[in-house]
Every structure is written in structure tokens, then in C-alpha cells.
Protein backbone atom coordinates (compact mmCIF):
# COMPACT_ATOMS: atom_id res chain seq x y z
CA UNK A 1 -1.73 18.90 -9.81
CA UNK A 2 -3.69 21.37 -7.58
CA UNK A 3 -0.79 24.49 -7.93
CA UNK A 4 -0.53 23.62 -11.98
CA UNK A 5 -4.38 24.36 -12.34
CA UNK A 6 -3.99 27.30 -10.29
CA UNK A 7 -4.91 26.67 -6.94
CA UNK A 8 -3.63 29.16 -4.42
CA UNK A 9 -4.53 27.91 -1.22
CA UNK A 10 -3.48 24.34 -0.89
CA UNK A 11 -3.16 21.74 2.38
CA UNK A 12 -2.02 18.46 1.56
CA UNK A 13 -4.18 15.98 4.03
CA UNK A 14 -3.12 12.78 4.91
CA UNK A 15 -4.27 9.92 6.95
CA UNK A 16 -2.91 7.43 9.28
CA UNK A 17 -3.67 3.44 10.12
CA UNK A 18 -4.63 3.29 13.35
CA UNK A 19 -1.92 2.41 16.15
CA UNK A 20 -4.14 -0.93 16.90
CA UNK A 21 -2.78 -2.46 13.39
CA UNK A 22 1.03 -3.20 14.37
CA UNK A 23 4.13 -4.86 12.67
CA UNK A 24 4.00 -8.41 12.95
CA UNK A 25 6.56 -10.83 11.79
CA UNK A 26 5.42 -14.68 12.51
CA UNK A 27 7.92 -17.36 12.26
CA UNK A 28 5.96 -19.08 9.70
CA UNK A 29 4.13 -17.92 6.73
CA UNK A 30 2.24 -20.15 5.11
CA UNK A 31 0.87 -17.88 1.70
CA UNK A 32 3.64 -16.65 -0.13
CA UNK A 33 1.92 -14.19 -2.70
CA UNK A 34 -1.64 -12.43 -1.21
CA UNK A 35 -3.72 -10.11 -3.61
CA UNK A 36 -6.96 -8.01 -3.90
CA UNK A 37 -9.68 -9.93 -6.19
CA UNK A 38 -11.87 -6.79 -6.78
CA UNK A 39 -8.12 -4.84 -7.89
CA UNK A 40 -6.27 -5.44 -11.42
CA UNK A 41 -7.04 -8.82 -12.24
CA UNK A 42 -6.23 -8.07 -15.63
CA UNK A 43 -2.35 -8.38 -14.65
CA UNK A 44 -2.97 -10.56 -11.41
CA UNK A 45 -4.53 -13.03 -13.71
CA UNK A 46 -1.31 -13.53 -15.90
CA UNK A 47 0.63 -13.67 -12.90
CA UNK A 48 -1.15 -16.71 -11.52
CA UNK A 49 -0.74 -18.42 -15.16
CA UNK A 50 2.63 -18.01 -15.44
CA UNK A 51 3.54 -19.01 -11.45
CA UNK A 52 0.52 -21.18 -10.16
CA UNK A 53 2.93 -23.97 -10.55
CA UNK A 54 5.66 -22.55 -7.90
CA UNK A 55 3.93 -19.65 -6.17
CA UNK A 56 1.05 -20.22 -3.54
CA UNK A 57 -1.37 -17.62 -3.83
CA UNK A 58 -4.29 -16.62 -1.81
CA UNK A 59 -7.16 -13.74 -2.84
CA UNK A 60 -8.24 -11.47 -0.37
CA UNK A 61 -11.76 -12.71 0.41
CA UNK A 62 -14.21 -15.56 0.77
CA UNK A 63 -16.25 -17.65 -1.99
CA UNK A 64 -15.74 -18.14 -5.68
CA UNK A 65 -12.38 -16.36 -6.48
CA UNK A 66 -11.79 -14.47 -3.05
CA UNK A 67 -15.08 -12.04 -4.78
CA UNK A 68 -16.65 -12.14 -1.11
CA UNK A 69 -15.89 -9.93 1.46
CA UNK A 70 -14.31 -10.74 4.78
CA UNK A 71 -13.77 -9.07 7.83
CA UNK A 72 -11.09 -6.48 8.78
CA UNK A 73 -9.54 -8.95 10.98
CA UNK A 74 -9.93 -11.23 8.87
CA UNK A 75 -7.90 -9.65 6.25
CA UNK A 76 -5.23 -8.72 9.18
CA UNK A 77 -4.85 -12.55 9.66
CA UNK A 78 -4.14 -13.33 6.33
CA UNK A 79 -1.72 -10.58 5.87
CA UNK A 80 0.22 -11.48 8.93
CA UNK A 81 0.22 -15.17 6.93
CA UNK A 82 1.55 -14.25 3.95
CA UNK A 83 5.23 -13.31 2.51
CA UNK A 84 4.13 -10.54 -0.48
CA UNK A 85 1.32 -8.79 -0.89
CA UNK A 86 0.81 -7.58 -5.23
CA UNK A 87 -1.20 -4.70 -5.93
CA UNK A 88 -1.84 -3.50 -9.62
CA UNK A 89 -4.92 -1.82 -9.65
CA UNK A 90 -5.42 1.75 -10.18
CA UNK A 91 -4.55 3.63 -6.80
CA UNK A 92 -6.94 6.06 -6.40
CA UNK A 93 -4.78 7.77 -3.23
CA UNK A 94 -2.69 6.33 -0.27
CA UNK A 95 -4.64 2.75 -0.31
CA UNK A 96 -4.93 1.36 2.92
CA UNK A 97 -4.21 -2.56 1.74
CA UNK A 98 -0.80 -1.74 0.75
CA UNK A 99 -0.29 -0.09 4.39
CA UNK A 100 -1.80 -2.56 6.17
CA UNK A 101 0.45 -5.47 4.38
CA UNK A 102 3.57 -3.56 5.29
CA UNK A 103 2.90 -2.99 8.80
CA UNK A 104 1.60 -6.69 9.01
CA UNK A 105 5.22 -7.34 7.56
CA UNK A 106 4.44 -8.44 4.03
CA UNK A 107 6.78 -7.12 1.18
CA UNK A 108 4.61 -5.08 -1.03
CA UNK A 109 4.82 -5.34 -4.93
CA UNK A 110 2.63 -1.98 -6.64
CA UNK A 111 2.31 -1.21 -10.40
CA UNK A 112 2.58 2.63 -11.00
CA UNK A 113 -0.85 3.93 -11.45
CA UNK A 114 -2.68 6.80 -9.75
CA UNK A 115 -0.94 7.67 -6.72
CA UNK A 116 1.59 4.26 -6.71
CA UNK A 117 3.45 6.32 -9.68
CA UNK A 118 3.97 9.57 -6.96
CA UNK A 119 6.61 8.80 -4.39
CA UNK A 120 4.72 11.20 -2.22
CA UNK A 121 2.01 8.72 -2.40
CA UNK A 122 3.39 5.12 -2.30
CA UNK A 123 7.26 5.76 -0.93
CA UNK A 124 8.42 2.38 -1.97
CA UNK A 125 11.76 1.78 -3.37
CA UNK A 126 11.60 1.67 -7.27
CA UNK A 127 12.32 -1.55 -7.62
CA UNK A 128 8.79 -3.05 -6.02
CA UNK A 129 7.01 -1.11 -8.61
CA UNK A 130 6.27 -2.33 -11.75
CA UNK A 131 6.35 0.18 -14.53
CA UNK A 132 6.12 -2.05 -17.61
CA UNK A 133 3.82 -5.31 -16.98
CA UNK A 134 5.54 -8.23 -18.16
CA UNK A 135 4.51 -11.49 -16.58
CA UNK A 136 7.89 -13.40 -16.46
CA UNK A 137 9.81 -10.57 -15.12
CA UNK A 138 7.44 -10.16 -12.05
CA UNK A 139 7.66 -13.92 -11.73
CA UNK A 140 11.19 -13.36 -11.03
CA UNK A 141 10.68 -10.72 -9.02
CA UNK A 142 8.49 -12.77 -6.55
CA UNK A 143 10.14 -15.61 -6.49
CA UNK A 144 13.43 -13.58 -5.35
CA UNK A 145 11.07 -11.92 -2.39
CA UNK A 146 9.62 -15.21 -1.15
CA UNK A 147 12.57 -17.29 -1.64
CA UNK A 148 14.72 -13.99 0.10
CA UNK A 149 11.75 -12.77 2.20
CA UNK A 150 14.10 -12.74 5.91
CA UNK A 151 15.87 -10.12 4.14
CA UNK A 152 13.92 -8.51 0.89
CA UNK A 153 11.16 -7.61 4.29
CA UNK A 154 14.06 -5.32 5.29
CA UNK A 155 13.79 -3.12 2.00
CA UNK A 156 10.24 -2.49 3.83
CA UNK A 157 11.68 -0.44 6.88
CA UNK A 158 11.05 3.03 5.50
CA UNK A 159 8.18 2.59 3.60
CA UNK A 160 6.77 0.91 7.53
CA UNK A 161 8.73 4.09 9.15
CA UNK A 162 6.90 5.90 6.74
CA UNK A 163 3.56 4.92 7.50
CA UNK A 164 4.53 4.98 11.06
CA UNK A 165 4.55 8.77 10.71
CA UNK A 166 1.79 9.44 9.26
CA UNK A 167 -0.46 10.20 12.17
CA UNK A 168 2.00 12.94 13.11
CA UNK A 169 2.05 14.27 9.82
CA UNK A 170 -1.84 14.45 9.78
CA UNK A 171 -1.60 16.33 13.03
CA UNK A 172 0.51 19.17 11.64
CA UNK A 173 -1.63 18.79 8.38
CA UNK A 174 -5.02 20.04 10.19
CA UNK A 175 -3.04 22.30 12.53
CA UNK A 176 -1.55 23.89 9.62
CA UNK A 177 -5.36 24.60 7.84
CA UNK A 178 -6.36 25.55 11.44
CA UNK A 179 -3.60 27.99 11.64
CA UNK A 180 -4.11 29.44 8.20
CA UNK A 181 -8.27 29.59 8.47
CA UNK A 182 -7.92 31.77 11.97
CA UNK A 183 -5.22 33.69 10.17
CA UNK A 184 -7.46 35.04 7.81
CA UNK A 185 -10.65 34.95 10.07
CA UNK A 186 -8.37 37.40 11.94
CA UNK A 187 -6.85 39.83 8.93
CA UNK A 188 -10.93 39.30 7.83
CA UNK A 189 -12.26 40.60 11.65
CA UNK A 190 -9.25 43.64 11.76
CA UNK A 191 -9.94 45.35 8.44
């Protein structure tokens, strides 16, 4: 986006979770389908109509609805309790909920907006991305990952490796702009 509007100089930055978050994989996980309240409740809604009947699902929060906040370990321990974790709210970069239910070894479901649609972004395999929202087919979809889980987590591994490398990549990131700022402090200080 940057380079097609003409930017010249560009750094792509990344971040990393932080090594204290680690792949977990409990013998027994109780929530099969774990989602943000405050994040596309316009399509989590018809999910939970169409499955409430044969899909447990648990918000991300306290209160009303999941609407309250809880604790970052709190949200840890229900990751690390639940099979899938959906996702279709606008993804305004690398969101950290979708990293932190793969490492916690939930299989991740995304829709495709903002920076879920950029494989850059979001590197999981197509099919755990919904392009076209249509209730009964993502039904299916998660009732195949919970009823499959032991071996639809798998499909995870690179999108985990991925994230696993991201503190390395950050690394060369700044020492890249490092590099490139005393660079031209240098051409700047010898002319």
C-alpha cells in the first residue's frame, strides 16, 4: 500500500508475543468455539443461532454477553480451554487474540478483512478464512474442527511456527531501520 502511494523509504515493523505465552495442549477442553464480544458480532451472532444447539460457545469476557473485561490471564485460561477460537471482525493489523489462541493451541477461524485478507498479515491456510459469510457453511466448518480438533490443531503448525518467529523477525526489522538511518546520517556527515 505504502510503495503504490509512493513511498520510497519503507521498513515493514512487526511485533512478537512475548516468550512467557507458550503452546499449550491440555488433555481436555471443555469450550469448543471461544470468540471476542466487542469483535463482529454481526456474523458471530448468526453463528450462535444456527449452532447454539450443538456447539458450546464461550465470549471472551465477564458479565452480560462476555461485554466485561477480564484479565490477560484470564483470557490465557480460557484459550488454553477451548478447541477454536472465531474471529470476524475487522483486523486492523497482526491482532494479538488470534496469536495468542494459536500458541495456546486453539484452531483459529478469521474472516478476510483488514490485514486477515493479506497472507503477510494472518498466514493461515485458506481454508480457516472465511471469504463469503454464510452461516451454515461455517457451521460445518466448526463442527469438522471440534469434532477433528487432535488433528485439524495440526493445520496450526506454521501459522504457530510463524508466530514463533516473529521476535527474530522484529530484530532484523529495527536493525535494518538502524542500519539504513546511520547510513544516511553518514553519506549526510561526509558530503
Amino acid at each position: 500500500h505504502l510503495a503504490k502511494n509512493g513511498a520510497k523509504h519503507i521498513h515493514a515493523m512487526t511485533e512478537y508475543i512475548p516468550d512467557r505465552i507458550t503452546f499449550d495442549s491440555p488433555k481436555e477442553r471443555k469450550i469448543d468455539v471461544l470468540y471476542n464480544p466487542l469483535k463482529g458480532m454481526h456474523y458471530t451472532d448468526d453463528i450462535l443461532k444456527r449452532s447454539q444447539r450443538s456447539i458450546k460457545f464461550s465470549p471472551i469476557g465477564a458479565g452480560e454477553g462476555g461485554r466485561n473485561r477480564i484479565s490477560p490471564e484470564q483470557v490465557r485460561t480460557l484459550l488454553k480451554q477451548a478447541k477454536v477460537y472465531i474471529d470476524f471482525g475487522p483486523h486492523p493489523g497482526m491482532d494479538r487474540l488470534p496469536r495468542e489462541a494459536v500458541l495456546s493451541g486453539c484452531v483459529v477461524v478469521t474472516n478476510v478483512e483488514g490485514a486477515a485478507g493479506f497472507q503477510k498479515d494472518v498466514p493461515l491456510p485458506p481454508k480457516y478464512k472465511i471469504k463469503s459469510f454464510d452461516p451454515d457453511a461455517v457451521h460445518t466448518l466448526l463442527k469438522d474442527l471440534i469434532d477433528n480438533f487432535g488433528e485439524r490443531t495440526k493445520d496450526m503448525d506454521g501459522y504457530r511456527d510463524w508466530i514463533n518467529g516473529q521476535k527474530l523477525t522484529m530484530k532484523k526489522c529495527v536493525a535494518s531501520l538502524i542500519e539504513e538511518i546511520v547510513t544516511k546520517r553518514q553519506k549526510k556527515s561526509s558530503t
